[in-house]
C-alpha atoms as a PDB file:
ATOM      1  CA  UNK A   1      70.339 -51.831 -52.581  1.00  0.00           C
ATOM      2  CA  UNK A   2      73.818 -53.372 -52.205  1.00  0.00           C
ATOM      3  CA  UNK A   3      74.335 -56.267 -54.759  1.00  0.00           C
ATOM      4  CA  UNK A   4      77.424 -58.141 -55.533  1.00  0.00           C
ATOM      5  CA  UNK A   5      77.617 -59.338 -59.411  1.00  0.00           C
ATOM      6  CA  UNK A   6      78.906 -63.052 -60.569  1.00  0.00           C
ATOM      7  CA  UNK A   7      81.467 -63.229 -63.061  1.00  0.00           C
ATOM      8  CA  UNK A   8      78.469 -64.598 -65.929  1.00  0.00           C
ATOM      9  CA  UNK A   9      76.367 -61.190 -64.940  1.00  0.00           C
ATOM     10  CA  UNK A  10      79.326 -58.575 -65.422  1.00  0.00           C
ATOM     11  CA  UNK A  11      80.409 -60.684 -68.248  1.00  0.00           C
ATOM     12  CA  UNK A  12      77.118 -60.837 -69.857  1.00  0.00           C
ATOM     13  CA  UNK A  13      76.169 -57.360 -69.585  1.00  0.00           C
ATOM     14  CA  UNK A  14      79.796 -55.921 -71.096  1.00  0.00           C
ATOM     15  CA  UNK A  15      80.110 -58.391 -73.981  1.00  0.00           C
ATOM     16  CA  UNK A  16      76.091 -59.327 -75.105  1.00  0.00           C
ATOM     17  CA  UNK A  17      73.509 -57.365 -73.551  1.00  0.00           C
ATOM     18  CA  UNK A  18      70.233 -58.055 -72.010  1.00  0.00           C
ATOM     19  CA  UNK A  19      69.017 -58.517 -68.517  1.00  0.00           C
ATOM     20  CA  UNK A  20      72.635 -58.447 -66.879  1.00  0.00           C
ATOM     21  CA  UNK A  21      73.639 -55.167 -68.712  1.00  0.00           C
ATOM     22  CA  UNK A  22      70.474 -53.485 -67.533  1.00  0.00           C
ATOM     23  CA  UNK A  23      71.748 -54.425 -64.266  1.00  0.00           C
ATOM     24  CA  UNK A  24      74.927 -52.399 -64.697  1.00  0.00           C
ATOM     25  CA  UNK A  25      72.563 -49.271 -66.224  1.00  0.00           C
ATOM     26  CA  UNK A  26      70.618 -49.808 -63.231  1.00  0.00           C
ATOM     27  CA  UNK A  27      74.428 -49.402 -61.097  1.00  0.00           C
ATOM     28  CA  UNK A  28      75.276 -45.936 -63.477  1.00  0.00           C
ATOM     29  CA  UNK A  29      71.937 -44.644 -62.705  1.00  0.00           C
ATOM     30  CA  UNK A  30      72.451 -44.804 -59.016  1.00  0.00           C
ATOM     31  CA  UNK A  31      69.505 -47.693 -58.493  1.00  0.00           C
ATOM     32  CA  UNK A  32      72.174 -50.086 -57.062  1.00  0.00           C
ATOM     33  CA  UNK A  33      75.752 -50.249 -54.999  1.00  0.00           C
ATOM     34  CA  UNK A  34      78.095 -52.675 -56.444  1.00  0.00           C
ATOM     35  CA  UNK A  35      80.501 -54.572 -54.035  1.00  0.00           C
ATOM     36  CA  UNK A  36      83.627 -56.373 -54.615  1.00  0.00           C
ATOM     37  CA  UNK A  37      86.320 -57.872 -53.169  1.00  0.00           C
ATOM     38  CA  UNK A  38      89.801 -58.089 -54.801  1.00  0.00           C
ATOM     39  CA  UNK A  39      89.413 -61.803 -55.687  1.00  0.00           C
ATOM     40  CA  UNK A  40      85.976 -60.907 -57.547  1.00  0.00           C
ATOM     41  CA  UNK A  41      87.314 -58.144 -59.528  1.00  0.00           C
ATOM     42  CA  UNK A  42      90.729 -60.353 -60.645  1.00  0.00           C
ATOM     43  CA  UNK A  43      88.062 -63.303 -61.743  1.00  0.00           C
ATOM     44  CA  UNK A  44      86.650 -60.361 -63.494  1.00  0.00           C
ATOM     45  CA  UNK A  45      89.373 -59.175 -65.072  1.00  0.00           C
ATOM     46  CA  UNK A  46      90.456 -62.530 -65.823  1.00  0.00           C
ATOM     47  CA  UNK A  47      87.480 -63.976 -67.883  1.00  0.00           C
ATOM     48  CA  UNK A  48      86.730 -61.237 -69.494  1.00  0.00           C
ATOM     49  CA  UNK A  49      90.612 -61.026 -71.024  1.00  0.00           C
ATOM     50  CA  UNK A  50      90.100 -64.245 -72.289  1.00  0.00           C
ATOM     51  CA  UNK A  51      86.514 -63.889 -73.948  1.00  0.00           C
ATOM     52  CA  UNK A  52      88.374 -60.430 -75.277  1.00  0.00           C
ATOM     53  CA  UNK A  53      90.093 -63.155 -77.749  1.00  0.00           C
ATOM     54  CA  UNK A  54      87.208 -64.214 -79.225  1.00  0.00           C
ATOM     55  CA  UNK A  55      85.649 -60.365 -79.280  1.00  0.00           C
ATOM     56  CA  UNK A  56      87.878 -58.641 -80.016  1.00  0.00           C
ATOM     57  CA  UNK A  57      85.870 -55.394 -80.789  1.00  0.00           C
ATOM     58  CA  UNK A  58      84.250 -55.207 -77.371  1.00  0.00           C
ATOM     59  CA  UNK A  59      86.195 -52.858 -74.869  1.00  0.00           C
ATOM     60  CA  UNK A  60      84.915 -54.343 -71.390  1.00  0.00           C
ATOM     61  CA  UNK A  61      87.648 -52.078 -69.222  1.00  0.00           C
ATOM     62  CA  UNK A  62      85.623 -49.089 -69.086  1.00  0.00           C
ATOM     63  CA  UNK A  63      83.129 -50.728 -66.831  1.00  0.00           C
ATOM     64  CA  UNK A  64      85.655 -52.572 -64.744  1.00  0.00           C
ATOM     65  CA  UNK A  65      87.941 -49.243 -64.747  1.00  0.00           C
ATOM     66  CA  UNK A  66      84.311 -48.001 -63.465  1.00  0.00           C
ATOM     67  CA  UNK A  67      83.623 -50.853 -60.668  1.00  0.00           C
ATOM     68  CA  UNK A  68      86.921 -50.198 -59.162  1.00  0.00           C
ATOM     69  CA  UNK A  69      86.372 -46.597 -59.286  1.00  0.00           C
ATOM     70  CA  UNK A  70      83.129 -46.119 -57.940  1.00  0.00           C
ATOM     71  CA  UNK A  71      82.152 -49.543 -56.470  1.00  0.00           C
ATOM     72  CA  UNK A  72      82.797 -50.536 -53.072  1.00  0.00           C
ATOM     73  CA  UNK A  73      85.654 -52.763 -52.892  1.00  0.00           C
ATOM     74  CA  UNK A  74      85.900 -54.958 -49.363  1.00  0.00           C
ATOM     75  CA  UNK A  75      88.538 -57.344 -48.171  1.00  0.00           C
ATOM     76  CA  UNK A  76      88.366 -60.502 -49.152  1.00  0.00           C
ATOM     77  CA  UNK A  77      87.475 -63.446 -45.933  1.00  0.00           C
ATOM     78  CA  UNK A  78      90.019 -65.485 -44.897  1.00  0.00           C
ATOM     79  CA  UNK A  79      87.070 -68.281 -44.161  1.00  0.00           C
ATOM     80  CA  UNK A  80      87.931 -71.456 -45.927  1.00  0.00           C
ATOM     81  CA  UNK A  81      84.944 -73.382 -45.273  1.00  0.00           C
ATOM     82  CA  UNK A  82      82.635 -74.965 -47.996  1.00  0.00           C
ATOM     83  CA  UNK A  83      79.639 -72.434 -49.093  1.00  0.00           C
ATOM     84  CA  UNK A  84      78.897 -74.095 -52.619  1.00  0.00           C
ATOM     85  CA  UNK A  85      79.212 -77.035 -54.634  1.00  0.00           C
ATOM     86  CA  UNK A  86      81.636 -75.163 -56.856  1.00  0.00           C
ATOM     87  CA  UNK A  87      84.341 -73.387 -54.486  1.00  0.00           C
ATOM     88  CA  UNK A  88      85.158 -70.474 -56.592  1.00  0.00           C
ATOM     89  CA  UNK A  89      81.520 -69.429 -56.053  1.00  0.00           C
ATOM     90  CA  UNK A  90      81.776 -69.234 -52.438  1.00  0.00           C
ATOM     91  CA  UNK A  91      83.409 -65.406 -52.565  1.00  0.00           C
ATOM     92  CA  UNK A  92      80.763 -63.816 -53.919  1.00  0.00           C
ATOM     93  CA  UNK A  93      78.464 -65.136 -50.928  1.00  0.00           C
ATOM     94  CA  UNK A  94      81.280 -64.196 -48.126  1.00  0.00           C
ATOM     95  CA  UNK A  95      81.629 -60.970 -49.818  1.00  0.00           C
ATOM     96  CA  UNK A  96      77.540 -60.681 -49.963  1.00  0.00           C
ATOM     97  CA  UNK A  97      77.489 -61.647 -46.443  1.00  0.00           C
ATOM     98  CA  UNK A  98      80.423 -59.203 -45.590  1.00  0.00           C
ATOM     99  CA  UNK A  99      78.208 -56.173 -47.009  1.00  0.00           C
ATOM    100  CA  UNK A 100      74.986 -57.435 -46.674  1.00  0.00           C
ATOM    101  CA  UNK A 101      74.015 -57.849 -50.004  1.00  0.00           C
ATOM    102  CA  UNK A 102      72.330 -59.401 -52.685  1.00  0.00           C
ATOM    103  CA  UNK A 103      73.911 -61.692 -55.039  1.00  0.00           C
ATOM    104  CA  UNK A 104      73.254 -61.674 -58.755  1.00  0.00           C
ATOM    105  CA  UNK A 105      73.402 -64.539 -60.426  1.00  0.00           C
ATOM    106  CA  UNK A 106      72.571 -66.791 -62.833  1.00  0.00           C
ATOM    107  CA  UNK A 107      74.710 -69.629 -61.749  1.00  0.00           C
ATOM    108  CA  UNK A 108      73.265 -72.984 -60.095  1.00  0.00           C
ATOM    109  CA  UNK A 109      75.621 -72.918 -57.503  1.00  0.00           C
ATOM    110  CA  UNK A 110      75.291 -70.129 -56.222  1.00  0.00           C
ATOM    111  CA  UNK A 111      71.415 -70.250 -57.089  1.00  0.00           C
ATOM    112  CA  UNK A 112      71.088 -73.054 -55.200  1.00  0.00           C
ATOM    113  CA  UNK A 113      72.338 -71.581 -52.196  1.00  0.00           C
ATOM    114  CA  UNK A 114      70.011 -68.904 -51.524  1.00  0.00           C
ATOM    115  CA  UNK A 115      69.359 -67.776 -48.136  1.00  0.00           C
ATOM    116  CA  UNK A 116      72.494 -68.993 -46.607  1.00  0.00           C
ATOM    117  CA  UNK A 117      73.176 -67.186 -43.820  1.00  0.00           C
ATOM    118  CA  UNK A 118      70.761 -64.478 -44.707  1.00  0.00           C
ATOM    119  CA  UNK A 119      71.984 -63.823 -48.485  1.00  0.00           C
ATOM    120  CA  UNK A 120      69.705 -63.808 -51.129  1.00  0.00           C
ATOM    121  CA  UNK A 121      70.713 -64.680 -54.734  1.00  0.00           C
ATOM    122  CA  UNK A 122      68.278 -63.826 -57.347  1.00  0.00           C
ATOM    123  CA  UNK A 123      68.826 -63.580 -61.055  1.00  0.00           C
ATOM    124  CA  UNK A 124      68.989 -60.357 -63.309  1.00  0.00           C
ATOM    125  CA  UNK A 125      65.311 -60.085 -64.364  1.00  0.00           C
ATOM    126  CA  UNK A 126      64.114 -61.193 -61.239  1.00  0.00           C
ATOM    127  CA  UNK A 127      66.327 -57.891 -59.440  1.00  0.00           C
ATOM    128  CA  UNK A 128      65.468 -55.687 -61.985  1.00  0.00           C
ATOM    129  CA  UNK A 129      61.555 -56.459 -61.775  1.00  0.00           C
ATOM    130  CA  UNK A 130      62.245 -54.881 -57.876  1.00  0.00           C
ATOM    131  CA  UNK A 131      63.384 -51.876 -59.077  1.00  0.00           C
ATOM    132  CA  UNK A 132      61.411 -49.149 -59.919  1.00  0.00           C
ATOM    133  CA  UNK A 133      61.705 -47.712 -63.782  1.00  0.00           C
ATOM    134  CA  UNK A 134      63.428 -51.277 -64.751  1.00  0.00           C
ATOM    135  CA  UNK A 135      61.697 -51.577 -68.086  1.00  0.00           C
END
């Protein structure tokens, strides 16, 4: 199963744990494909620097060292129009759509925008309970 992980999920699961790091175990273990685009991976790299100030101990570049390496990275769409209510949301859907996908999520916006255009958005526990082992 391809899957393409908001910013809170990859976030979540390198600095605190819980359903959205299971997620990423479920990744290692060869349960899921990751997909990115370059504008995913800099929002990425870009919130977790700046939580990185407040924890300092937690090293979150060996897992995106990892997505780059063994994730499959896709361009980026050039479409401008309105997916979400918020607009920074609307890559992870293009890039969903791009690679037919599944979003992970635990955002509203994006949340609220299941099923367009085919993509399905589900949460971290809600994934995980589809996959087999995921206890």
């Amino acid at each position: 199963m391809r899957v393409v992980l908001d910013t809170n999920v990859v976030v979540s699961a390198a600095f605190f744990g819980g359903p959205p790091r299971r997620v990423v175990d479920a990744w290692t273990s060869g349960q899921l494909q990751v997909v990115l685009s370059p504008s995913i991976f800099d929002e990425y790299l870009r919130v977790c620097s700046r939580l990185s100030a407040t924890y300092p101990d937690t090293d979150y570049q060996p897992l995106l060292t990892a997505f780059l390496a063994h994730g499959k990275l896709i361009g980026d769409s050039i479409d401008e129009r309105a997916v979400t209510a918020d607009p920074d949301d609307d890559k992870f859907m293009r890039c969903a759509l791009a690679a037919d996908a599944t979003v992970v999520s635990g955002d509203r916006h994006l949340l609220d925008v299941d099923g367009w255009q085919g993509v399905r958005v589900t949460k971290p526990a809600q994934l995980l309970a589809q996959l087999p082992d995921s206890t």
